[in-house]
C-alpha atoms as a PDB file:
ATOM      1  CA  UNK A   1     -19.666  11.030 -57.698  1.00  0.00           C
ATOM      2  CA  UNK A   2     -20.537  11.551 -61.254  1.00  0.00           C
ATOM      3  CA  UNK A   3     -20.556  13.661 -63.954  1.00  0.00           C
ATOM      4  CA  UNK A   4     -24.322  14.813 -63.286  1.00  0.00           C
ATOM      5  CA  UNK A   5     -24.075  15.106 -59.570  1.00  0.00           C
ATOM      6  CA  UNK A   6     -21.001  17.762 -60.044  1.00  0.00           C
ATOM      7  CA  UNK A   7     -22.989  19.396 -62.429  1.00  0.00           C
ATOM      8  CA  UNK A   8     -25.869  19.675 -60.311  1.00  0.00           C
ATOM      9  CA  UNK A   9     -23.233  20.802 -57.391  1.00  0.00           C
ATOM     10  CA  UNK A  10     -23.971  24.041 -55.437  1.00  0.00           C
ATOM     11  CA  UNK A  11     -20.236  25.058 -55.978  1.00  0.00           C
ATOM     12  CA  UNK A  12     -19.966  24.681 -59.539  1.00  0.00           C
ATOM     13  CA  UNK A  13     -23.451  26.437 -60.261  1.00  0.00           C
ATOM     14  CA  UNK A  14     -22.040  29.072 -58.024  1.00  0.00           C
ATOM     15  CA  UNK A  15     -18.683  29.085 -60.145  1.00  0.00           C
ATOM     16  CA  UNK A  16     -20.775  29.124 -63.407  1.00  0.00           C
ATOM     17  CA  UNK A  17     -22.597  32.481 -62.524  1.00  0.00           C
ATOM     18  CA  UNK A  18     -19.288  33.881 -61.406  1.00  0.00           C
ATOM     19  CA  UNK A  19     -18.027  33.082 -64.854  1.00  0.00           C
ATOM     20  CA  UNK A  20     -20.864  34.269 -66.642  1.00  0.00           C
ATOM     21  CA  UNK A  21     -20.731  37.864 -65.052  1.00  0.00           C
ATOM     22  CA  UNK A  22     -17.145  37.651 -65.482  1.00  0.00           C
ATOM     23  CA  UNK A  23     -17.501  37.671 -69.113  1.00  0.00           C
ATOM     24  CA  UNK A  24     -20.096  40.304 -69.255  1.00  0.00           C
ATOM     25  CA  UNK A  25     -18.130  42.467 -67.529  1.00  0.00           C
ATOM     26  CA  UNK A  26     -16.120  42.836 -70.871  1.00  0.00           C
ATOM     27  CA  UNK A  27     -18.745  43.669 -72.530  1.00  0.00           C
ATOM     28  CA  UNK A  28     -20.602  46.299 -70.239  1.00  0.00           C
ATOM     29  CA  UNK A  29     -18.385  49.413 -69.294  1.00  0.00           C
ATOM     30  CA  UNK A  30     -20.109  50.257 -66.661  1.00  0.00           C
ATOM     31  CA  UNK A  31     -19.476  47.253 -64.385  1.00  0.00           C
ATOM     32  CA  UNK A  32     -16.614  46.948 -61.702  1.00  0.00           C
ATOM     33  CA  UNK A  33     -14.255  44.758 -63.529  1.00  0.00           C
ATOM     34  CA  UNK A  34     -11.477  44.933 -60.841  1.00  0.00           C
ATOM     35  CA  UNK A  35     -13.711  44.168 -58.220  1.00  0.00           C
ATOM     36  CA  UNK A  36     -15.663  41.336 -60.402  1.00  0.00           C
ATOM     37  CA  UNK A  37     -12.246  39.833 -61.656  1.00  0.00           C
ATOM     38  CA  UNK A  38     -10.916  39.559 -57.771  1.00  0.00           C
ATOM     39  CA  UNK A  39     -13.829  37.992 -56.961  1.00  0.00           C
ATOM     40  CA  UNK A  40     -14.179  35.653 -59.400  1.00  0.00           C
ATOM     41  CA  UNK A  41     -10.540  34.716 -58.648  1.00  0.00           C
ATOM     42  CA  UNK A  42     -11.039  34.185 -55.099  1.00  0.00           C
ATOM     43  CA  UNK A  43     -14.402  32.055 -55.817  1.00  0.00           C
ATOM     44  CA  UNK A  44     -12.447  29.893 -58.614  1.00  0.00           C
ATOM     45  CA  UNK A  45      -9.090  28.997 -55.676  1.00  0.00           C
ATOM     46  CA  UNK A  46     -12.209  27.972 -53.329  1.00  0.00           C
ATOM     47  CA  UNK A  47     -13.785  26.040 -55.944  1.00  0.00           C
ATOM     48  CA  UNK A  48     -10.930  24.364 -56.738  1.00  0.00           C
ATOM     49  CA  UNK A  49      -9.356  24.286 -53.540  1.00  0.00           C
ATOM     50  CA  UNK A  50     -12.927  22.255 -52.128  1.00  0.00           C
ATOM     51  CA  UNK A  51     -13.169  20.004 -54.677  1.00  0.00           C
ATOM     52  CA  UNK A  52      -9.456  18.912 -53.994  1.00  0.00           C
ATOM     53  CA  UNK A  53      -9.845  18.702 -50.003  1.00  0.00           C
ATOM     54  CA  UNK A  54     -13.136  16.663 -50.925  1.00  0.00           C
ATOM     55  CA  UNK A  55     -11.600  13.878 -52.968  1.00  0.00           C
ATOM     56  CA  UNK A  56      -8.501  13.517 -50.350  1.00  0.00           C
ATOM     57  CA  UNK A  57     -10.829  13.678 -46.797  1.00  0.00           C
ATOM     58  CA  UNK A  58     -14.204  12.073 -48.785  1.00  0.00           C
ATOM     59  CA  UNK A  59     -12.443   9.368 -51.216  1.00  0.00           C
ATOM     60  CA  UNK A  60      -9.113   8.719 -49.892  1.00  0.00           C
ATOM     61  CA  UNK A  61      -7.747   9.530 -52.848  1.00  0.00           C
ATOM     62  CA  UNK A  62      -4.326  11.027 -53.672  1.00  0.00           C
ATOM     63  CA  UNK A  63      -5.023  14.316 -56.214  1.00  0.00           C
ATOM     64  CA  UNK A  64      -1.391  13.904 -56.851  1.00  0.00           C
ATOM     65  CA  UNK A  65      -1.183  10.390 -58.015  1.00  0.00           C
ATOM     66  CA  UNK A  66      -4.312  10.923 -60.566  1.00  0.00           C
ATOM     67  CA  UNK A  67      -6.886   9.512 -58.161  1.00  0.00           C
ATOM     68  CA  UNK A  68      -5.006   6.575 -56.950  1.00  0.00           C
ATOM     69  CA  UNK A  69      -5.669   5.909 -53.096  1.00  0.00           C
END
């Protein structure tokens, strides 16, 4: 997979948004921060979490090892 295909992924434009209202929330008082910030943190472990589980079931590859099947 390259560069422009995880760009164009579903999860990361999903993470993107999720970081974008995350910052905004600094700026705007009136927004749930608590609730935006736990959020956020739960969508970023899945994010993360996906993308790990997809290069070890997809690829083969070891995440631990740098890549390396």
């Amino acid at each position: 997979m390259t560069t422009k295909d995880k760009l164009k992924s579903r999860k990361f434009q999903v993470w993107i948004v999720w970081m974008i209202l995350t910052i905004v929330s600094l700026f705007i008082n009136d927004l749930p921060k608590e609730t935006i910030f736990t959020y956020f943190g739960i969508i970023s472990i899945i994010y993360i979490g996906s993308n790990a589980a997809q290069n070890i079931f997809m690829n083969g590859r070891n995440v631990n090892t740098g890549g390396k099947p």
